[in-house]
Protein backbone atom coordinates (compact mmCIF):
# COMPACT_ATOMS: atom_id res chain seq x y z
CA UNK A 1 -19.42 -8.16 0.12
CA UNK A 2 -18.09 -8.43 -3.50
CA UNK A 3 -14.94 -10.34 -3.54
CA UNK A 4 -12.81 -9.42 -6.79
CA UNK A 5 -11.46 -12.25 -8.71
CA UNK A 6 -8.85 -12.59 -11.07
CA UNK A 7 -10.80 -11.47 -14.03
CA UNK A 8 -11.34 -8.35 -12.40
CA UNK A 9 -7.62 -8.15 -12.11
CA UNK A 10 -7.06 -8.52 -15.76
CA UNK A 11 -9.86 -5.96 -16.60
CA UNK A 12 -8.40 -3.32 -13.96
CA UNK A 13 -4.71 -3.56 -15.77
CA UNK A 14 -6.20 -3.20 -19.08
CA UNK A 15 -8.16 0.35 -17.77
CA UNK A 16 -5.54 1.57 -15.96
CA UNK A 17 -2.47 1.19 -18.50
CA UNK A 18 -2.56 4.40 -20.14
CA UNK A 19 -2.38 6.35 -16.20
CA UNK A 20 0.46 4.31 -14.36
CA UNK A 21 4.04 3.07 -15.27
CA UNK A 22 5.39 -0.45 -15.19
CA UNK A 23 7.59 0.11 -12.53
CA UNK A 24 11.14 -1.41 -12.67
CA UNK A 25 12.60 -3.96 -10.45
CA UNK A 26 16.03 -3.40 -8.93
CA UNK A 27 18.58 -5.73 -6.52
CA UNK A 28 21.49 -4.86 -4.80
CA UNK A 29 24.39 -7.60 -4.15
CA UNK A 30 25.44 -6.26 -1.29
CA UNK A 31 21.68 -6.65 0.69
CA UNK A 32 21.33 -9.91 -0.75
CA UNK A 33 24.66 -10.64 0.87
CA UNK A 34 23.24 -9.29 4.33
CA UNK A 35 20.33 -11.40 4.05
CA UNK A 36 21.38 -14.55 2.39
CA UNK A 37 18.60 -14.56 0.41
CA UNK A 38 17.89 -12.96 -3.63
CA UNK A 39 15.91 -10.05 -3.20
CA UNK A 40 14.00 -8.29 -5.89
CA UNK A 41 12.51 -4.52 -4.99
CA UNK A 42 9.46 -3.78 -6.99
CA UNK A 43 9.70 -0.37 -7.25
CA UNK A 44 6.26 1.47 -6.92
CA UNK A 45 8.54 4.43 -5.57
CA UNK A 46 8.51 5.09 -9.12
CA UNK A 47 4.87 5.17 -9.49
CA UNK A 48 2.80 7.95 -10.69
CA UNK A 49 2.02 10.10 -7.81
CA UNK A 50 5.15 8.42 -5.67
CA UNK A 51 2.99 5.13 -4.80
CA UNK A 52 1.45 1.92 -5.60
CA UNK A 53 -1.90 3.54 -4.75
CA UNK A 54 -2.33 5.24 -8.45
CA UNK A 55 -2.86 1.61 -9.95
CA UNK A 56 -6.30 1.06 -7.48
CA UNK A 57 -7.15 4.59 -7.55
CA UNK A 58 -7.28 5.17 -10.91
CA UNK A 59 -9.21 1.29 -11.45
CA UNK A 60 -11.65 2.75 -9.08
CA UNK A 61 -12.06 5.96 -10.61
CA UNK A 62 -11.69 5.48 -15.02
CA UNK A 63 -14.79 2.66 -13.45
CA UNK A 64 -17.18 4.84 -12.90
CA UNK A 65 -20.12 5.91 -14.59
CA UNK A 66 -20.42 8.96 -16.03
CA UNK A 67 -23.43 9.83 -13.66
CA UNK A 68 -20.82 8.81 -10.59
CA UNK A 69 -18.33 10.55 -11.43
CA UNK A 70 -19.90 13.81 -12.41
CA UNK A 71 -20.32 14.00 -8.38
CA UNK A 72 -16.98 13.55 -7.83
CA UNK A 73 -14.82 11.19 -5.31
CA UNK A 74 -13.72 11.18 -1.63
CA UNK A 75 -11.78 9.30 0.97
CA UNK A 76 -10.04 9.01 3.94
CA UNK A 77 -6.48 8.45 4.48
CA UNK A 78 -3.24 9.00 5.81
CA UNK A 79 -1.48 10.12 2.23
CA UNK A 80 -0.55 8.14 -0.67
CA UNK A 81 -4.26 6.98 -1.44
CA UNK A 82 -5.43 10.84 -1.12
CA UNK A 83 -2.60 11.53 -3.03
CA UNK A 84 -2.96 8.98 -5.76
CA UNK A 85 -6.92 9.26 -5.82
CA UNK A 86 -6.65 12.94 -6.68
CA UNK A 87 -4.15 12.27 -9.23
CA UNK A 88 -6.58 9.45 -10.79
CA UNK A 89 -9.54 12.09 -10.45
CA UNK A 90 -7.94 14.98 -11.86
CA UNK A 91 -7.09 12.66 -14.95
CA UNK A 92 -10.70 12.03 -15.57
CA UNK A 93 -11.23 15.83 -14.47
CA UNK A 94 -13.34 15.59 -11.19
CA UNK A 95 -13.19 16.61 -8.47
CA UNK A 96 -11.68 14.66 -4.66
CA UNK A 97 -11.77 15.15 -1.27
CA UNK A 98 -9.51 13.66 1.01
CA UNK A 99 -10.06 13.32 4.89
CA UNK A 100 -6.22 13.33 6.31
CA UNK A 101 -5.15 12.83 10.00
CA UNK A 102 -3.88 16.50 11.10
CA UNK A 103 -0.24 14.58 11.67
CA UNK A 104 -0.06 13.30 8.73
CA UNK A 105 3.22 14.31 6.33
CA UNK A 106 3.01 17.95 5.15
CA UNK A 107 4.31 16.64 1.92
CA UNK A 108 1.80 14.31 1.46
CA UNK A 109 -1.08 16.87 2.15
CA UNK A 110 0.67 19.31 -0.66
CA UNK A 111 0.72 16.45 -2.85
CA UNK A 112 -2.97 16.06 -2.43
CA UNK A 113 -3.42 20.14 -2.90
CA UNK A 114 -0.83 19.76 -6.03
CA UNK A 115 -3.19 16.64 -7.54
CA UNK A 116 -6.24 19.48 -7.46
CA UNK A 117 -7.30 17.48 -4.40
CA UNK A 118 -9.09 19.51 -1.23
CA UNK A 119 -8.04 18.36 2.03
CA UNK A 120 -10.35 18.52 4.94
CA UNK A 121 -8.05 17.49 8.26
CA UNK A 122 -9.58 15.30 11.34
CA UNK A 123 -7.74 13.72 14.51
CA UNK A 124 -5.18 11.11 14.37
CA UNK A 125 -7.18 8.41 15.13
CA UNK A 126 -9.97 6.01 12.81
CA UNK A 127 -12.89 7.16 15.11
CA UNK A 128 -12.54 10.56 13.98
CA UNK A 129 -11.17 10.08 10.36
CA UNK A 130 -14.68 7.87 9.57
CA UNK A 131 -16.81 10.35 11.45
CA UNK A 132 -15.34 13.22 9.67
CA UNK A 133 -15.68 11.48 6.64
CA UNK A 134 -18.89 10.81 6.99
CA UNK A 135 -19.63 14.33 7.24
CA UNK A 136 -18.46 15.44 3.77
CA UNK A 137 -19.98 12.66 1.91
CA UNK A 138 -23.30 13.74 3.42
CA UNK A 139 -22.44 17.10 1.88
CA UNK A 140 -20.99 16.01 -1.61
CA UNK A 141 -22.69 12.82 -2.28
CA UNK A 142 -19.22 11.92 -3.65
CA UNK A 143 -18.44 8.47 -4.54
CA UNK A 144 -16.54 6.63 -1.34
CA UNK A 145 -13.08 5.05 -2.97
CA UNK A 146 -12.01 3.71 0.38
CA UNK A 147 -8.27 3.19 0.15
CA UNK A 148 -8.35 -0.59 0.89
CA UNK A 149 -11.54 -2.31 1.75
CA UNK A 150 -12.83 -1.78 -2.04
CA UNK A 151 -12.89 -4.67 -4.74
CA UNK A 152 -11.92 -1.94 -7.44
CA UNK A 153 -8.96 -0.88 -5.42
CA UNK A 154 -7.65 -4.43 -4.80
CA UNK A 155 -8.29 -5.78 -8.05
CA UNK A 156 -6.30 -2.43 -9.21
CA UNK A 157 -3.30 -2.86 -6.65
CA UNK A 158 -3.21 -6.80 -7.88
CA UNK A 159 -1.62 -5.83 -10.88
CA UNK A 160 1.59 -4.72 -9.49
CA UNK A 161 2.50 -8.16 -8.49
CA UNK A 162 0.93 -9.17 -12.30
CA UNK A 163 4.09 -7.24 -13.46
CA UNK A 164 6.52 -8.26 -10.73
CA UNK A 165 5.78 -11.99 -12.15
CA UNK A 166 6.30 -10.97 -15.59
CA UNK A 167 9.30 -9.27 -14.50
CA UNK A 168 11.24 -12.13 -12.39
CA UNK A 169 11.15 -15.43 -12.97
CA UNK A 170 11.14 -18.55 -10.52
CA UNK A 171 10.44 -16.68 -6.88
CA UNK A 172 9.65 -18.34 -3.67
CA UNK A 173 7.64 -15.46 -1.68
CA UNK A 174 6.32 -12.59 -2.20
CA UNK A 175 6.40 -9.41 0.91
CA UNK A 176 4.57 -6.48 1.20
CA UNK A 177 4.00 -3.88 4.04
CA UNK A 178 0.33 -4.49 5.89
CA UNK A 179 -1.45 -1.47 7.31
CA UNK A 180 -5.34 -2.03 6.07
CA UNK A 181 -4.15 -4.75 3.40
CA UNK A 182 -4.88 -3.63 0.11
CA UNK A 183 -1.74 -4.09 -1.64
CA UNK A 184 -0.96 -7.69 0.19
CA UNK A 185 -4.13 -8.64 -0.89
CA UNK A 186 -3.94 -7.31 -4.33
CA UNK A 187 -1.22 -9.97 -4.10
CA UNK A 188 -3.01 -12.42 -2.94
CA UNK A 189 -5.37 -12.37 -5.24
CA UNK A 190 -2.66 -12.39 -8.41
CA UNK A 191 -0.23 -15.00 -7.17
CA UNK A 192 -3.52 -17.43 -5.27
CA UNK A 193 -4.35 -17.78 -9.19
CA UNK A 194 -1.33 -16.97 -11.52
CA UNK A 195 1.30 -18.68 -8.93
CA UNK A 196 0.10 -20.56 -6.08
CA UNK A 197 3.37 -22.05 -5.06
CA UNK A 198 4.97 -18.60 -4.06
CA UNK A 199 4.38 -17.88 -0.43
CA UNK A 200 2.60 -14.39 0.12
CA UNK A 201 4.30 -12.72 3.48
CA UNK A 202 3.31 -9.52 5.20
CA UNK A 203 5.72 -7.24 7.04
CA UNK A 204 4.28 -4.95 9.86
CA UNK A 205 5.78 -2.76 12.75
CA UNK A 206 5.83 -3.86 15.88
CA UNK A 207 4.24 -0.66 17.57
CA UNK A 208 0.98 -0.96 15.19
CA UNK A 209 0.86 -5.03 14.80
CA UNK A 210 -3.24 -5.30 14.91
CA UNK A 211 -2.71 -7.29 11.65
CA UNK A 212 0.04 -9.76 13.49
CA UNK A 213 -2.17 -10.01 16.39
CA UNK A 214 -5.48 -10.55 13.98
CA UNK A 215 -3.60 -13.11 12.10
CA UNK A 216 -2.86 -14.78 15.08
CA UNK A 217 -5.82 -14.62 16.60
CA UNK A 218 -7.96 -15.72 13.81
CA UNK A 219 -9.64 -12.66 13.76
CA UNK A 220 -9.91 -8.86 13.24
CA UNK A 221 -7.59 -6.65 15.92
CA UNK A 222 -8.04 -3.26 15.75
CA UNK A 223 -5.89 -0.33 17.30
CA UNK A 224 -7.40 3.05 17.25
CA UNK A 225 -4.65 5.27 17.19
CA UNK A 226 -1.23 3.47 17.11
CA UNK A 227 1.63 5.60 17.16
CA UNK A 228 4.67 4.72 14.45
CA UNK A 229 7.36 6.09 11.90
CA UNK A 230 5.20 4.09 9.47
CA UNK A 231 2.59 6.55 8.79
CA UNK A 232 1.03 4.75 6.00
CA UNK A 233 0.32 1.61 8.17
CA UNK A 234 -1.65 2.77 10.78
CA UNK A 235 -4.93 1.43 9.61
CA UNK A 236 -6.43 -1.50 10.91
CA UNK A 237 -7.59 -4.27 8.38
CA UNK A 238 -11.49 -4.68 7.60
CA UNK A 239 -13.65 -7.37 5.97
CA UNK A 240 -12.61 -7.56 2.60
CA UNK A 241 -8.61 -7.28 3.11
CA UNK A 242 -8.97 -10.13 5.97
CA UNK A 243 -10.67 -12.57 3.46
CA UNK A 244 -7.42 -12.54 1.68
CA UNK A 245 -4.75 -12.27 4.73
CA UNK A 246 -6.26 -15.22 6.59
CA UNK A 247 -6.56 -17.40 3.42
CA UNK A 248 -3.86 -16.53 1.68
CA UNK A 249 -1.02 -15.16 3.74
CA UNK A 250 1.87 -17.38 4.95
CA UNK A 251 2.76 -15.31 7.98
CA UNK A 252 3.02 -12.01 8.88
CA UNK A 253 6.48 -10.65 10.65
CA UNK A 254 7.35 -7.64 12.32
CA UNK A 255 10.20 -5.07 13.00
CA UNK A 256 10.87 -2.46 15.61
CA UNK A 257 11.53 1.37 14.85
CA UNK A 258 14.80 1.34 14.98
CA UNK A 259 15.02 -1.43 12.43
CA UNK A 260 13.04 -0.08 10.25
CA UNK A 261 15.06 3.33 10.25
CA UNK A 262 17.93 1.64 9.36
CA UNK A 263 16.48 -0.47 6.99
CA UNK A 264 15.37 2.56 5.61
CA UNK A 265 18.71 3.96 5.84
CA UNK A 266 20.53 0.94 4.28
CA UNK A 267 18.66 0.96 0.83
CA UNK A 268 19.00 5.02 0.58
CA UNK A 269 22.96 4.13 1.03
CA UNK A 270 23.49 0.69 -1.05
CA UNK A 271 20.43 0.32 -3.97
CA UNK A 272 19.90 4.03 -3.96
CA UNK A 273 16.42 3.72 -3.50
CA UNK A 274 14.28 6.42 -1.86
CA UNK A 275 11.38 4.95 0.10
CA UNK A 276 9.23 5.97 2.44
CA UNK A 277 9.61 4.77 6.00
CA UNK A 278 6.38 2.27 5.62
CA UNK A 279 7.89 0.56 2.25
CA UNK A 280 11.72 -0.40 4.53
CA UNK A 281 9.40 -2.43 6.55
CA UNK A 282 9.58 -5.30 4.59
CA UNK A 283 13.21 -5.53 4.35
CA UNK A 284 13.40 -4.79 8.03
CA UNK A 285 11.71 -7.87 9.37
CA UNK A 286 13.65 -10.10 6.02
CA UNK A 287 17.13 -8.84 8.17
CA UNK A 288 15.15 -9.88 11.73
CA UNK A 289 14.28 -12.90 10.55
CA UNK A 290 16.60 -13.99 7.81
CA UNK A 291 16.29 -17.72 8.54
CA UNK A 292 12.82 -17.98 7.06
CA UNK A 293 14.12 -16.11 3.70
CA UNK A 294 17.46 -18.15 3.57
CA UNK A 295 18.43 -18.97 0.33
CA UNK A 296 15.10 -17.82 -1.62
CA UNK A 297 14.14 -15.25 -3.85
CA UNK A 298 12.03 -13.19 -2.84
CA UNK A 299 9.85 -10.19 -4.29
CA UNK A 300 9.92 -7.16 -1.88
CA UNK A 301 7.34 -4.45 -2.76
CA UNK A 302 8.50 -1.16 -2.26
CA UNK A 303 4.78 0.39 -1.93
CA UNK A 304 5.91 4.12 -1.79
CA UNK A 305 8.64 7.27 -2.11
CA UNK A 306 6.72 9.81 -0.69
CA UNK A 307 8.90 10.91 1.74
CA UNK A 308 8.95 14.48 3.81
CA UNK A 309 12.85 15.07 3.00
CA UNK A 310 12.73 18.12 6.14
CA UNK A 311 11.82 15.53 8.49
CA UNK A 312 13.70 11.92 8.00
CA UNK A 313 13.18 9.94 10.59
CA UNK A 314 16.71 9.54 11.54
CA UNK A 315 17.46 13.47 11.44
């Protein structure tokens, strides 16, 4: 297992510049009032292809050879990597598959279609994602870009937080949804080098809290099929995402459904901010447990936007 380092981070940024933005950073008075705490938002909302995804998608695929890439790439996932990986393939001009859950978002699907992406659908559930999966790469011999447990992705998503410390100076902590772990580990990796004294968290609801339970455990927890408004964290962490979480993270907190709805909610309303329900998890669990935040400032990624506006979770 090929653990990326912070060269690789430095090299990834430098390929991918010309196919992502810099996203901004935004605060909002009034939440930082609620939470007694400074908070900035990262916003990778604003990303190409509506997530933070693009930046390890497109490190993964501008990094192949031309041999590689001539047979094309494929993955599995939920949305925003599917979505971002066929945006980062159709840039080089190749072609993607994407294996999606059958419940997953319809907007996210037609933003895999709308990339030049083909979707092939499989069962809710990780058994039969990876088993369907497995099927088309037999077919295609398409390069796997797995959306998380991949040195090129992390090494790609470890950038963001590059920026965010560019961006704002003097932080305390650093939070980022957990599903599989890419993007907390992308930070991780970045502030572990860069910044060691600011605290990496992880924020994780409570119905599909394998990571919460791992990291408590001291080892790997996986749910199957857990059932949340956070679509985009329903994947258990694997080997190279829990290298960095049990080094590196400070704790990981969680939030129910209904706070995370009206997390959700509250930075539509005050920063004006459209996230998806998986990127208001962060500032959930900040408003659960506002004690350990007190007082700090504190970097909140906002991982993605790609939200199905016919079905918000609190219609």
């Amino acid at each position: 297992m090929y653990i990326p380092t912070i060269s690789d981070m430095f090299e990834a940024h430098d390929r991918i510049r010309p196919f992502i933005h810099r996203t901004p950073v935004m605060t909002s008075g009034y939440i930082n009032s609620l939470v007694g705490a400074e908070l900035f938002f990262k916003c990778e909302n604003l990303q190409k292809a509506g997530a933070f995804k693009a930046r390890g998608a497109s490190n993964a695929v501008f990094g192949l050879s031309d041999e590689q890439a001539a047979r094309g790439v494929a993955t599995h996932s939920s949305g925003n990597h599917g979505t971002c990986l066929s945006y980062a393939a159709g840039r080089r001009g190749i072609p993607c598959t994407v294996v999606m859950p059958r419940s997953a978002p319809q907007a996210k699907k037609d933003a895999v279609r709308g990339y030049g992406g083909t979707v092939v659908e499989c069962e809710p559930s990780t058994s039969s994602r990876e088993a369907v999966f497995a099927e088309v790469v037999a077919k295609s011999g398409a390069e796997f870009v797995h959306p998380y447990n991949d040195a090129r992705v992390i090494a790609g998503q470890a950038t963001c937080s590059r920026e965010l410390l560019e961006q704002v100076d003097n932080l305390d902590a650093v939070i980022a949804p957990i599903g599989g772990g890419g993007m907390v580990s992308g930070a991780c990796l970045t502030l572990s080098n860069l910044a060691p004294r600011i605290k990496v968290y992880a924020a994780e609801p409570e119905q599909a809290d394998d990571a919460y339970r791992s990291f408590k455990a001291g080892h790997i927890i996986a749910d199957d099929a857990p059932n949340t408004v956070a679509d985009g964290l329903k994947v258990p962490l694997k080997e190279l995402t829990w290298h960095f979480v049990k080094r590196n993270v400070s704790d990981i907190v969680t939030a129910s459904e209904d706070e995370i709805i009206e997390a959700m909610k509250l930075i539509w309303k005050r920063a004006k901010l459209v996230m998806e329900p998986s990127s208001a998890v962060p500032l959930a669990a900040i408003l659960k447990n506002k004690s350990i935040f007190a007082g700090k400032r504190v970097g909140i990624i906002i991982t993605g936007g790609n939200v199905d506006l016919d079905t918000l979770p609190w219609q």
